[in-house]
C-alpha atoms as a PDB file:
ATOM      1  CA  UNK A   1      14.187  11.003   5.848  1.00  0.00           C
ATOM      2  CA  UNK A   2      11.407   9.056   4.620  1.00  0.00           C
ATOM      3  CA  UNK A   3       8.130   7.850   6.451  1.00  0.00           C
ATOM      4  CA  UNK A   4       5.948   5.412   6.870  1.00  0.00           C
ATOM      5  CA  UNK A   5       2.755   4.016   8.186  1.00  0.00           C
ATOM      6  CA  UNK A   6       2.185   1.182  11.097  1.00  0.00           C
ATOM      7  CA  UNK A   7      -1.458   0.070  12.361  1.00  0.00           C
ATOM      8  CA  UNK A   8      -2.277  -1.589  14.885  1.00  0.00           C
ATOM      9  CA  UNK A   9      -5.768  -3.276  14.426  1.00  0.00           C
ATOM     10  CA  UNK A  10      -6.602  -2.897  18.299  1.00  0.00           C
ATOM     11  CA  UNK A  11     -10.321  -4.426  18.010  1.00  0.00           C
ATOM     12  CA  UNK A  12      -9.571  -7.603  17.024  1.00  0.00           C
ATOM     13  CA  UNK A  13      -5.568  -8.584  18.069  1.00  0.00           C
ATOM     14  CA  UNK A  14      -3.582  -6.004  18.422  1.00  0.00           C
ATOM     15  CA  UNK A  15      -1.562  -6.956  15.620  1.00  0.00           C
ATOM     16  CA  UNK A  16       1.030  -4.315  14.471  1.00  0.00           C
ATOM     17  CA  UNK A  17       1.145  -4.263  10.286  1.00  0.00           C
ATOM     18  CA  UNK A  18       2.935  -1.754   8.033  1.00  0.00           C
ATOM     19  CA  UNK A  19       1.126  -0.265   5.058  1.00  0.00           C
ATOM     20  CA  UNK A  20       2.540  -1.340   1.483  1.00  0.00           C
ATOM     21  CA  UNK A  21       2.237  -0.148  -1.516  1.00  0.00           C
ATOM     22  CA  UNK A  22      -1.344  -0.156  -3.143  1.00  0.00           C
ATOM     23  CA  UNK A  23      -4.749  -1.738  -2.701  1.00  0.00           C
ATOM     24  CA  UNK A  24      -7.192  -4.408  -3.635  1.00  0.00           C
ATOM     25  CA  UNK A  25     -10.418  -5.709  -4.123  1.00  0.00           C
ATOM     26  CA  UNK A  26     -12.042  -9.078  -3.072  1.00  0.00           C
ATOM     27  CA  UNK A  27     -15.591  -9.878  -3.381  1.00  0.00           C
ATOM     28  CA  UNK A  28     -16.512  -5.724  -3.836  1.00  0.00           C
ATOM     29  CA  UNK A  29     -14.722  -4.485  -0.482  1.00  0.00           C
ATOM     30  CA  UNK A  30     -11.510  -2.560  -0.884  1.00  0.00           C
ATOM     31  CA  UNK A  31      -8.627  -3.482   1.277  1.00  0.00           C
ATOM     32  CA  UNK A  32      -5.233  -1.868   1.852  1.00  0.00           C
ATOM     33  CA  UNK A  33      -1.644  -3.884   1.035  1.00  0.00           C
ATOM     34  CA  UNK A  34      -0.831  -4.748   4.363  1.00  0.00           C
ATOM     35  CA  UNK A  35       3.255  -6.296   4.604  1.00  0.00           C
ATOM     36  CA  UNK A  36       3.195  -7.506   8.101  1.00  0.00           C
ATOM     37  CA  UNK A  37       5.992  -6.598  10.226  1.00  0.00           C
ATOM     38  CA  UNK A  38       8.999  -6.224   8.026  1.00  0.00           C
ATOM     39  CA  UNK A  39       9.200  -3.052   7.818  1.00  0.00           C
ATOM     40  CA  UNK A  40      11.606  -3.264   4.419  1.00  0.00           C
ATOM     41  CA  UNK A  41       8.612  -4.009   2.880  1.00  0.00           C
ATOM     42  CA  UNK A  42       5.999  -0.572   3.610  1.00  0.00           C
ATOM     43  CA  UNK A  43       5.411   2.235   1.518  1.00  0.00           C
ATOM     44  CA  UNK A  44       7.928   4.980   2.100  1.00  0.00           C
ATOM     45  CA  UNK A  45       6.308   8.707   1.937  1.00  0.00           C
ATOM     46  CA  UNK A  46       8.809  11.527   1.335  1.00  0.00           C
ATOM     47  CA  UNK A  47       6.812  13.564   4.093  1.00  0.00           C
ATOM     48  CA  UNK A  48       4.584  13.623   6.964  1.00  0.00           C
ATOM     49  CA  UNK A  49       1.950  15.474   5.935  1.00  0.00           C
ATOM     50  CA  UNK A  50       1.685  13.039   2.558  1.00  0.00           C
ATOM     51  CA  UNK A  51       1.564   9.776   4.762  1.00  0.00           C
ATOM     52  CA  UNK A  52      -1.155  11.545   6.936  1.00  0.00           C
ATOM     53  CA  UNK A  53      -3.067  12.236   3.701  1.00  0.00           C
ATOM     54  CA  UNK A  54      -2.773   8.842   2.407  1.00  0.00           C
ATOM     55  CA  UNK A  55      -3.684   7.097   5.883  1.00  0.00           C
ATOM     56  CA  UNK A  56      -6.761   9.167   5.754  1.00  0.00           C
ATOM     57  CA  UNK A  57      -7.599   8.298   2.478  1.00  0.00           C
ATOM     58  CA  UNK A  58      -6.810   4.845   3.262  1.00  0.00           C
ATOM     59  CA  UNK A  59      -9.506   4.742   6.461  1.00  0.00           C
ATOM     60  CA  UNK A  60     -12.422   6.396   4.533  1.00  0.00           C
ATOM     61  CA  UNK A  61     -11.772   3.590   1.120  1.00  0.00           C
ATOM     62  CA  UNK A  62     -10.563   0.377   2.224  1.00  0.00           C
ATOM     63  CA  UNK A  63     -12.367  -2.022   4.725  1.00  0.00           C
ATOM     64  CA  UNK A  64      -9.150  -3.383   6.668  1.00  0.00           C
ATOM     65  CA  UNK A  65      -7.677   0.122   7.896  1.00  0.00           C
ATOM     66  CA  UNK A  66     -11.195   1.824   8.917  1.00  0.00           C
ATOM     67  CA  UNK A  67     -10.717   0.219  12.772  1.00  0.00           C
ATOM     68  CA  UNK A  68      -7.195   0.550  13.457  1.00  0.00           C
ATOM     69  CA  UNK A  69      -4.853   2.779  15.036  1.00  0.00           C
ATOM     70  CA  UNK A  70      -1.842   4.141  13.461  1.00  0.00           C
ATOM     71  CA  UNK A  71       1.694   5.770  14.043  1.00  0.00           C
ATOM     72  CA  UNK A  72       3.797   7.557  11.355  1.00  0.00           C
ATOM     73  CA  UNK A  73       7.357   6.656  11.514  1.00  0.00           C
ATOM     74  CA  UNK A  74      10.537   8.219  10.025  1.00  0.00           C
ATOM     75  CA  UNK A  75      12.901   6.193   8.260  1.00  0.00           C
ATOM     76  CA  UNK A  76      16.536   6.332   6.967  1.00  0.00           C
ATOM     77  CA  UNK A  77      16.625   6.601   3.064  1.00  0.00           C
END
């Protein structure tokens, strides 16, 4: 089983986004690869404890995950 990462930006629209894989920058402020909802798409972590790490990581570095809410969610390989 695999896992991975859904937000839910609940200030602004409650939109529901998987994380994918890697970041960038626009105009100095880091952001996160969000994929939308297609869940094919997200970053697949080969534990739990490694997506919590990297969501973490993720809310203290990028600008566009530091309001949100999020839910880890296993996967089929």
């Amino acid at each position: 089983m695999k896992f991975v990462i859904r937000t839910q930006d609940s200030i602004l629209s409650n939109q529901t986004e998987y994380i994918g894989t890697g970041t960038y920058v626009v105009n100095g402020e880091k952001y996160a690869a969000l994929v939308g909802t297609d869940i094919s798409q997200a970053k697949r972590y080969s534990s739990y404890s490694g997506a919590e790490n990297a969501i973490k990581k993720l809310m203290n570095s990028c600008c566009n995950v530091s309001l949100i809410k999020y839910q880890i969610i296993g996967v089929e390989d």
